[in-house]
Protein backbone atom coordinates (compact mmCIF):
# COMPACT_ATOMS: atom_id res chain seq x y z
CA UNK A 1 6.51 -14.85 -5.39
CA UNK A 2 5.94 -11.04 -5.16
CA UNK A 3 1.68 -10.88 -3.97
CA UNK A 4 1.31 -14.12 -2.52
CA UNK A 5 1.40 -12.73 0.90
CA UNK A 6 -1.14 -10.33 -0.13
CA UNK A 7 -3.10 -12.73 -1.47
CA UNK A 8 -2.98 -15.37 1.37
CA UNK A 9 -3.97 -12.09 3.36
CA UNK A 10 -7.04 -11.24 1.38
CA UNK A 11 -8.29 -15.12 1.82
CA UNK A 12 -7.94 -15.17 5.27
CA UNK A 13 -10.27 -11.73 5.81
CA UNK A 14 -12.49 -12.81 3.12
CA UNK A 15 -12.79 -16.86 5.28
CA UNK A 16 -13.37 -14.84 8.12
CA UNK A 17 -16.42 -13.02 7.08
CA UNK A 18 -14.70 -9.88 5.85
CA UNK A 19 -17.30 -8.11 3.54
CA UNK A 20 -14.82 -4.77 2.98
CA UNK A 21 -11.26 -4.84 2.44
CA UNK A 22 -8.98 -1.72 1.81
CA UNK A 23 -5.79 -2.28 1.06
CA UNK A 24 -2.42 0.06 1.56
CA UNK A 25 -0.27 -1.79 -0.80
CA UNK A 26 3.68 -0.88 -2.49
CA UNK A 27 2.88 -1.24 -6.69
CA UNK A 28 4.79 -4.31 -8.45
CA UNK A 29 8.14 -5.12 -9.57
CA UNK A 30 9.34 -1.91 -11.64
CA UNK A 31 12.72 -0.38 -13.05
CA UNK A 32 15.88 0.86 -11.39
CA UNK A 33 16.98 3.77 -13.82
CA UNK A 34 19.30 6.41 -12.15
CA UNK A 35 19.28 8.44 -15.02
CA UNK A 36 15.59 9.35 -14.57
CA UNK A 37 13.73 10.97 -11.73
CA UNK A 38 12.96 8.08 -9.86
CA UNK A 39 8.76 8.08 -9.47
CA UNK A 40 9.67 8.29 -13.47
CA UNK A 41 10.44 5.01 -13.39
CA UNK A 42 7.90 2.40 -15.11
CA UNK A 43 7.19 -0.69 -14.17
CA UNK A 44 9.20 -3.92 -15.36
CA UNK A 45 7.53 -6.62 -17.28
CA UNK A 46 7.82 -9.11 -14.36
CA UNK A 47 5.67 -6.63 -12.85
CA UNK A 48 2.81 -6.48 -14.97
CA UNK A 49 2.74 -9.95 -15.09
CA UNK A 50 2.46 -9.77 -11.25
CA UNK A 51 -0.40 -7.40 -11.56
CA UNK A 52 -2.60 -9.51 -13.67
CA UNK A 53 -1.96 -12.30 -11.53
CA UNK A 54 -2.32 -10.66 -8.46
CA UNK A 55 -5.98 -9.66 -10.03
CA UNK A 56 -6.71 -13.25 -11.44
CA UNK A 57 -6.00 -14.84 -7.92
CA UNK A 58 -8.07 -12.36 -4.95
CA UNK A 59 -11.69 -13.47 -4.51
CA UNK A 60 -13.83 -13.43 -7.13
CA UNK A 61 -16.87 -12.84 -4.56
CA UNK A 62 -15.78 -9.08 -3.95
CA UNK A 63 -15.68 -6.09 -6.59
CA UNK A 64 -12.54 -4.53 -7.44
CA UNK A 65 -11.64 -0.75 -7.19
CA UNK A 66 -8.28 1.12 -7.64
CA UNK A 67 -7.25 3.78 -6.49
CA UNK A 68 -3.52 4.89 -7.07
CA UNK A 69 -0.78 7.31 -6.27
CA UNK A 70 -0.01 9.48 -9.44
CA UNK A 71 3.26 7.80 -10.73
CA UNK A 72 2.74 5.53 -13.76
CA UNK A 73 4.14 2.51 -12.16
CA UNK A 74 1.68 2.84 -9.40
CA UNK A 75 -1.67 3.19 -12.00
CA UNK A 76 -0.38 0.39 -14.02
CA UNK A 77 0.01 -2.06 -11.17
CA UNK A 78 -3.99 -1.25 -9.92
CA UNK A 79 -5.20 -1.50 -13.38
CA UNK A 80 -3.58 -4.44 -14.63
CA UNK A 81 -4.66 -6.16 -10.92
CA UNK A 82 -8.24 -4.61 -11.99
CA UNK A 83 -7.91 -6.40 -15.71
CA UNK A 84 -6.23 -9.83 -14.04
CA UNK A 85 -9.79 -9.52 -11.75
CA UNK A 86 -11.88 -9.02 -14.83
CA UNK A 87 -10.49 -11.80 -16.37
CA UNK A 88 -11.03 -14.16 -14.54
CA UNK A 89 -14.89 -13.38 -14.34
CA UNK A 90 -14.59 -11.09 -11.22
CA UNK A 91 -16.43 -7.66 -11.01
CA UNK A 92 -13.94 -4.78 -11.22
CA UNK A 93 -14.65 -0.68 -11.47
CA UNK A 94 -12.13 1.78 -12.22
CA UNK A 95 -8.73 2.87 -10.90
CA UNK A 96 -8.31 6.95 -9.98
CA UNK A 97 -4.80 8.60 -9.02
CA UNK A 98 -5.19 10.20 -5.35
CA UNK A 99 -2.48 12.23 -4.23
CA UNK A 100 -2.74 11.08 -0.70
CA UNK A 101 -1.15 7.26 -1.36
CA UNK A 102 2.07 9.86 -3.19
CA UNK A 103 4.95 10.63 -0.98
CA UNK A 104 2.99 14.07 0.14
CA UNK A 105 5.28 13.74 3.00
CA UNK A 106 8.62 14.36 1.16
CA UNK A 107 8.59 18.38 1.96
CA UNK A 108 12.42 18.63 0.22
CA UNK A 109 13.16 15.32 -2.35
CA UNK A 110 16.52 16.39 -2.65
CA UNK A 111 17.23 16.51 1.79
CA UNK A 112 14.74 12.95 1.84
CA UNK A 113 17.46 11.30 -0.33
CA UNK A 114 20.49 12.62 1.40
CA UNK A 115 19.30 11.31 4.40
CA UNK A 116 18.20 8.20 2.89
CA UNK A 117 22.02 7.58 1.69
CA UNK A 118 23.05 8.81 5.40
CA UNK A 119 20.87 5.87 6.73
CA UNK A 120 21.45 2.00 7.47
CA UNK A 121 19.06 1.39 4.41
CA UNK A 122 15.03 2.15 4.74
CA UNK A 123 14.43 0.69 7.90
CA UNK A 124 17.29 2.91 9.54
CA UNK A 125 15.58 5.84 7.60
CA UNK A 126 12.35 5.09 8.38
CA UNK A 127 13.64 5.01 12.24
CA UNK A 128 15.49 8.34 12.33
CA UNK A 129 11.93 9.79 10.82
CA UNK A 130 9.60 8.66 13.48
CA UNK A 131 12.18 9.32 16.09
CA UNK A 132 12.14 12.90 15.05
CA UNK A 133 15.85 12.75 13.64
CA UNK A 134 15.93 14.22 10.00
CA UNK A 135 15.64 17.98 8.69
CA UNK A 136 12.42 19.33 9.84
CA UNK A 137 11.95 20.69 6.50
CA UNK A 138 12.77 17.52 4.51
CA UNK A 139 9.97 15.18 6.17
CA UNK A 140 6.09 16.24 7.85
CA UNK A 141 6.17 14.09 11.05
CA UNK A 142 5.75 10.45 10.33
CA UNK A 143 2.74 10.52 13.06
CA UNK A 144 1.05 12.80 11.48
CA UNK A 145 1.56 11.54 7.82
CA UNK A 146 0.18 7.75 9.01
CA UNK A 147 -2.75 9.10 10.50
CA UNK A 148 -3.17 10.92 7.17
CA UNK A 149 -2.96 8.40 4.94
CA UNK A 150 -4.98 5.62 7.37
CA UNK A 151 -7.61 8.21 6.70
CA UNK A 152 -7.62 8.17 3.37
CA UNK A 153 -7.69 4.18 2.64
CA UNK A 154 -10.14 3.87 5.60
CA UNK A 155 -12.63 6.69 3.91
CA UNK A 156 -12.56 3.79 1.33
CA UNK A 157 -14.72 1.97 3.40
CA UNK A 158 -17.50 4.27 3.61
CA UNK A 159 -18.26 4.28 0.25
CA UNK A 160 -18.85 0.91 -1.18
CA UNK A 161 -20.19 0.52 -4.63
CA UNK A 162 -21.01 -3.22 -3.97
CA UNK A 163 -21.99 -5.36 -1.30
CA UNK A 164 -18.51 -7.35 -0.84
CA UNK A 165 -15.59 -5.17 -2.25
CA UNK A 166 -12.12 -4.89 -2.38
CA UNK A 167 -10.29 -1.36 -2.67
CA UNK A 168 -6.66 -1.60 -3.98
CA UNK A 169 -5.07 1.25 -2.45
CA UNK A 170 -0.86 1.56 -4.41
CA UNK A 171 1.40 3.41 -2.66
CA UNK A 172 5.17 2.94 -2.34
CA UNK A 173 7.34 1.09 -0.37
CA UNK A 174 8.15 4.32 1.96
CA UNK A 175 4.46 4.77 2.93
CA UNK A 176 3.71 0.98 3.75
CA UNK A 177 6.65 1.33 5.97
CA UNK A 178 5.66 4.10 7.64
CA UNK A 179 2.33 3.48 8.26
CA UNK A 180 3.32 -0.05 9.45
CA UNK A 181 5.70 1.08 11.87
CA UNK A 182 3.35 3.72 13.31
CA UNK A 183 -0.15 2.10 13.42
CA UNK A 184 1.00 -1.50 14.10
CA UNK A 185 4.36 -1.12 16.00
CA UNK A 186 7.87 -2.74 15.69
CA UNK A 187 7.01 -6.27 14.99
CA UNK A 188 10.45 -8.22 14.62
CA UNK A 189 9.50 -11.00 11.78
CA UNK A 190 8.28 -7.83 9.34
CA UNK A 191 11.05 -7.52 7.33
CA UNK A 192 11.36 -5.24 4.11
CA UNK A 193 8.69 -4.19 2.16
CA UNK A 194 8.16 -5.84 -1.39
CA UNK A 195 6.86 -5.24 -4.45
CA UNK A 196 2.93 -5.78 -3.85
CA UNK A 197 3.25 -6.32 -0.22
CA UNK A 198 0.49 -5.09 1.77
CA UNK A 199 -1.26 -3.79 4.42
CA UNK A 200 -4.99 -4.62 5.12
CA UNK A 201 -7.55 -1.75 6.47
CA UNK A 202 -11.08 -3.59 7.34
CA UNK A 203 -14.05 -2.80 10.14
CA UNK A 204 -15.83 -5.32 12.40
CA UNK A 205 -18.32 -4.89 14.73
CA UNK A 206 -17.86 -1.22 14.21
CA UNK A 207 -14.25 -0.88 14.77
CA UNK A 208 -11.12 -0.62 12.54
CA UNK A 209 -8.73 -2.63 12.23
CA UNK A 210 -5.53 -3.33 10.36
CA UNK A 211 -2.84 -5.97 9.64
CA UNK A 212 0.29 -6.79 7.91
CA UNK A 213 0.99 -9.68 6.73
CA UNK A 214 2.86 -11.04 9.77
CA UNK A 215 2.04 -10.28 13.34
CA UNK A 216 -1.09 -9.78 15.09
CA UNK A 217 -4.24 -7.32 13.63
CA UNK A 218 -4.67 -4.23 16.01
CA UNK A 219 -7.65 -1.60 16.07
CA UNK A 220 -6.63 1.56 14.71
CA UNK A 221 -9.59 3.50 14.71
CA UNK A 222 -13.48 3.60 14.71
């Protein structure tokens, strides 16, 4: 089911003595409407179901906070998650649209989906971006934009409001794929991004690390 992975993730981090979690994750099931803009489109009500549950099940030993790119879809999923946290008797804060988890790094929407329809689907997308292959003008270096946003979930960790915390970080699927293919390399058994998939931004012993939800962590930073 969509956010068991993420779930299974959290666990793990939290078994292992993780105090501080940030996490880079794609917002929950949602609706397909072509005759809308498409970061118009809401989410489903599968996916606020997921939300809620996704909330009810993480650890009820860390404090939620949301933070969310701009697009309804993406607020809803962190503050149902935030509610489904609540309701379940665990602490939970607030959820605050940042521009930084929104697709920043479309320069041209209209050249990004051209070139998405040129492509064998996302993952052929995603690797004619970081190889430096589409319209200068259409997409900021994928480099570049991972680095960006890897600074803005890690930030997260600086400023705790509690002394075990989780920070729920919803983006879209284009941004967990390109930060995942840039910070932790071409791992074969990844696969596609879904709906609440996510990756997970922690420090230990000083150092930062990250890790999907497959594959090995790696240290990304200090």
């Amino acid at each position: 089911m969509f956010g068991d992975a993420t779930i299974e993730t959290v666990r793990e981090l939290v078994a292992g003595g993780a105090d501080h979690i940030a996490l880079l994750m794609r917002h929950s099931a949602r609706e397909f409407n072509k005759n809308v803009h498409d970061l118009v489109n809401p989410l489903t009500e599968e996916g606020r179901d997921l939300s809620r549950r996704l909330g009810e099940a993480l650890p009820k030993s860390h404090t939620l906070r949301g933070y969310a790119s701009p697009p309804e879809r993406c607020i809803e999923t962190a503050q149902l998650a935030l509610l489904g946290h609540a309701s379940k008797g665990g602490e939970a804060t607030r959820v605050r649209p940042v521009e930084g988890l929104g697709v920043f790094y479309v320069l041209d929407q209209m050249k990004m989906f051209r070139a998405l329809e040129e492509s064998d689907g996302m993952d052929g997308f995603i690797d004619r971006w970081v190889r430096g292959k589409l319209p200068r003008d259409a997409m900021m270096p994928a480099d570049q934009a991972a680095r960006l946003v890897l600074d803005i979930v890690a930030t997260k960790l600086d400023h705790p409001v509690a002394e075990r915390q989780i920070d729920l970080c919803v983006t879209h699927d284009l941004t967990v794929h390109m930060v995942r293919d840039r910070l932790l390399g071409a791992w074969p058994d990844y696969g596609p991004v879904e709906f609440l998939d996510a990756l997970a931004v922690y420090r230990r012993e000083g150092r930062l690390f990250m890790r999907g939800q497959v594959g090995p962590e790696r240290e990304v930073g200090a």
